[in-house]
Protein backbone atom coordinates (compact mmCIF):
# COMPACT_ATOMS: atom_id res chain seq x y z
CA UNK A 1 -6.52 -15.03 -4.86
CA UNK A 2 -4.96 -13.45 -2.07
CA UNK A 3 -6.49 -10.84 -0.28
CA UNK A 4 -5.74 -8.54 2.98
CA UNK A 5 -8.50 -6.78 4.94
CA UNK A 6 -7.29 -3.60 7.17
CA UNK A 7 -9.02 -2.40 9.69
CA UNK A 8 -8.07 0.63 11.75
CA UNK A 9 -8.44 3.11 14.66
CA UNK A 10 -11.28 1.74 16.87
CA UNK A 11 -12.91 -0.95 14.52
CA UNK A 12 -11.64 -3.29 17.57
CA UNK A 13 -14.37 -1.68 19.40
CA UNK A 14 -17.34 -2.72 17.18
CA UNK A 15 -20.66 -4.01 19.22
CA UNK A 16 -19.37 -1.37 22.04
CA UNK A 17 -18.55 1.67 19.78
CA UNK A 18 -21.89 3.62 19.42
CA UNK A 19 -23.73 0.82 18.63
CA UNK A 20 -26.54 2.94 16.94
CA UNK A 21 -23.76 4.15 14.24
CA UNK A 22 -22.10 1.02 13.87
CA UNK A 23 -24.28 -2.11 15.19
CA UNK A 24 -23.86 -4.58 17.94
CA UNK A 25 -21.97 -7.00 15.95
CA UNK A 26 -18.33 -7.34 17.15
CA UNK A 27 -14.91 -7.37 15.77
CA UNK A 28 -14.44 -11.17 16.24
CA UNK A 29 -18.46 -11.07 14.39
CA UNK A 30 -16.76 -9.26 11.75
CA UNK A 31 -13.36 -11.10 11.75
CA UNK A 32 -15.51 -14.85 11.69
CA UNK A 33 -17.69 -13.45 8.93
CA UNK A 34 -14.79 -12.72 6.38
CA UNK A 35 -13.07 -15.57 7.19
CA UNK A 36 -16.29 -17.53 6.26
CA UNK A 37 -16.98 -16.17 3.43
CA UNK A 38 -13.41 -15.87 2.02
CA UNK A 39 -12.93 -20.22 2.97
CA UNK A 40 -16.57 -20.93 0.54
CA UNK A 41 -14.93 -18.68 -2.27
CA UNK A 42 -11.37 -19.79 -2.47
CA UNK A 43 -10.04 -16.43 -1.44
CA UNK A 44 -6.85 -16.60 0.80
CA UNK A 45 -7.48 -13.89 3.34
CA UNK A 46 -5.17 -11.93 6.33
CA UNK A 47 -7.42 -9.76 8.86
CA UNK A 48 -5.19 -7.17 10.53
CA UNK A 49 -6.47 -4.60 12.60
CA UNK A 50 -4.30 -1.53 14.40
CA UNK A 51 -5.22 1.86 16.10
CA UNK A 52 -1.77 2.98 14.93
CA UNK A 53 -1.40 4.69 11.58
CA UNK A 54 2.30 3.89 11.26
CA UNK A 55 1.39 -0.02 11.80
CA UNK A 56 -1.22 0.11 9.21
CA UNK A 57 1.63 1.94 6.82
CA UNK A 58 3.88 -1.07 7.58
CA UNK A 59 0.78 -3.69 6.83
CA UNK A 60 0.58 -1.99 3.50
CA UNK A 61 4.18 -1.78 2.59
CA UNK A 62 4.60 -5.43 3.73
CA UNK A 63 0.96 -7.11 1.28
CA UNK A 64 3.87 -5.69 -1.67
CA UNK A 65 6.64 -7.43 -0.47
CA UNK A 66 3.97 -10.75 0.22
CA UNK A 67 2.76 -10.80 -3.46
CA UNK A 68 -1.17 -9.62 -2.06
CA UNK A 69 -3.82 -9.10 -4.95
CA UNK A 70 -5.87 -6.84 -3.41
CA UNK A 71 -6.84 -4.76 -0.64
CA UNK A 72 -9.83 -3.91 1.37
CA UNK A 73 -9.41 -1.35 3.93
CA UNK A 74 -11.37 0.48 6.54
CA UNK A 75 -8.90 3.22 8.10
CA UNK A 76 -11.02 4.33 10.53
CA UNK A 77 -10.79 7.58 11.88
CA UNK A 78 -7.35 7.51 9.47
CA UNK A 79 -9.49 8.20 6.27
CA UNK A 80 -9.65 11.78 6.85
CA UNK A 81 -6.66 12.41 8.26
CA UNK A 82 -3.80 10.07 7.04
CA UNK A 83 -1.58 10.90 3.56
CA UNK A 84 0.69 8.66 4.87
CA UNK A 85 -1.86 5.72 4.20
CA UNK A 86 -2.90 7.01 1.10
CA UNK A 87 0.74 7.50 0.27
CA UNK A 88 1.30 3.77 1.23
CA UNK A 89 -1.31 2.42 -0.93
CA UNK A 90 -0.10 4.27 -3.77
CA UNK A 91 3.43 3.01 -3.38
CA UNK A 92 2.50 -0.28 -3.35
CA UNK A 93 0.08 -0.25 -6.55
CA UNK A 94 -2.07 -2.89 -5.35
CA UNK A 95 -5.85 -2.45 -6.18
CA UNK A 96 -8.08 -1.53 -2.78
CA UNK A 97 -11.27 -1.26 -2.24
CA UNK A 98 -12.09 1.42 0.86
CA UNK A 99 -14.66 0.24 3.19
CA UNK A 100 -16.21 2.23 5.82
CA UNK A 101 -19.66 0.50 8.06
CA UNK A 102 -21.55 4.11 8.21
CA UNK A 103 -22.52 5.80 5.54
CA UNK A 104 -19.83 8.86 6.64
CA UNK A 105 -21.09 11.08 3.61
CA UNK A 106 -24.38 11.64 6.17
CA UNK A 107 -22.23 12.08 9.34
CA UNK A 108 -19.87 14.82 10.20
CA UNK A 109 -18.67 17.53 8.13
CA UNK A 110 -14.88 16.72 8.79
CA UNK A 111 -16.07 13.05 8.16
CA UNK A 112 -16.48 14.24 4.11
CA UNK A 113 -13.09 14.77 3.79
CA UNK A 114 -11.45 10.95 2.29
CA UNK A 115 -7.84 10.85 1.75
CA UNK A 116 -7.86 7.04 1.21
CA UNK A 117 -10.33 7.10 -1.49
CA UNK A 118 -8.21 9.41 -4.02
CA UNK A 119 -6.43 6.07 -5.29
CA UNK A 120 -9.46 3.49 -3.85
CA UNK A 121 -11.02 1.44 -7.64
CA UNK A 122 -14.04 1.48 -5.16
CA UNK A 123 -15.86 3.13 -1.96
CA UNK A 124 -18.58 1.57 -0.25
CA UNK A 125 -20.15 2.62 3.00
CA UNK A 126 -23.15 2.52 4.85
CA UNK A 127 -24.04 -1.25 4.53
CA UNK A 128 -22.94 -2.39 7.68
CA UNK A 129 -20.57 -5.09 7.79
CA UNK A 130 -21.78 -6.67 4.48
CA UNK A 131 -19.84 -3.71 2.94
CA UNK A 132 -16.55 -5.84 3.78
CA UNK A 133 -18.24 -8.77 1.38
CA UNK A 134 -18.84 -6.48 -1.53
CA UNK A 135 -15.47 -5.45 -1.28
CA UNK A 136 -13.89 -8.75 -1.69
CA UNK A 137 -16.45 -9.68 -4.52
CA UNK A 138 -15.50 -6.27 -5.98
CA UNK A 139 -11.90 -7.42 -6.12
CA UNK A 140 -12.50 -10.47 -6.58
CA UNK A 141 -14.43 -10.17 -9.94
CA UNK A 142 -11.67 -7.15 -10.89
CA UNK A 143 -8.67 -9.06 -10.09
């Protein structure tokens, strides 16, 4: 199984990004923590993270073209503003599974608003970083 995790706009910044939203664990916390789990399951796994939606567009268009089984994706800031993601991910028909570390349903009013999770087979937020591991046993037990 091969599986890509994208990360977007500010998710670089974890541990120093309002810790009391999002925790004092890092990105290279997060990054080691996948990559950990993913080696004791057999799961092949690519980490990319960008604060640039176009990049993340190219990321998606490129898992098609490199035969990847699944997604799981945190767009950041992206989620509630980007068609061009969402448009992405449904061009390339692979199943994702939308990740986000808050629980953005209490947060913000503009925060409500998810254009990545129109064609997502799953949503999870709010559970920290372990959110990213129930996304790749999600897929993992779908794929």
């Amino acid at each position: 199984m091969k599986l890509l995790v994208i990360n977007g706009a500010n998710i670089n910044m974890l541990g120093i990004r309002e810790p009391n939203i999002y925790g004092a664990k890092t990105y290279k916390d997060l990054v080691d923590m996948i990559n950990d789990y993913a080696s004791k399951n057999n799961i092949e796994v690519e980490i990319y993270q960008s604060n640039h939606e176009g990049d993340l567009v190219d990321k998606i268009q490129e898992a098609y073209f490199r035969k990847f089984d699944g997604i799981v994706i945190n767009p950041g800031a992206y989620t509630h503003t980007s068609i061009a993601i969402l448009d992405a991910l449904k061009a390339v028909s692979i199943k994702y599974v939308e990740v986000h570390i808050s629980d953005v349903s209490k947060r913000d009013s503009f925060r409500q608003i998810s254009y990545i999770r129109e064609g997502a087979a799953k949503t999870i937020m709010g559970k920290g970083l372990d959110g990213y591991i129930e996304a790749l046993d999600y897929l993992k037990d779908l794929i």
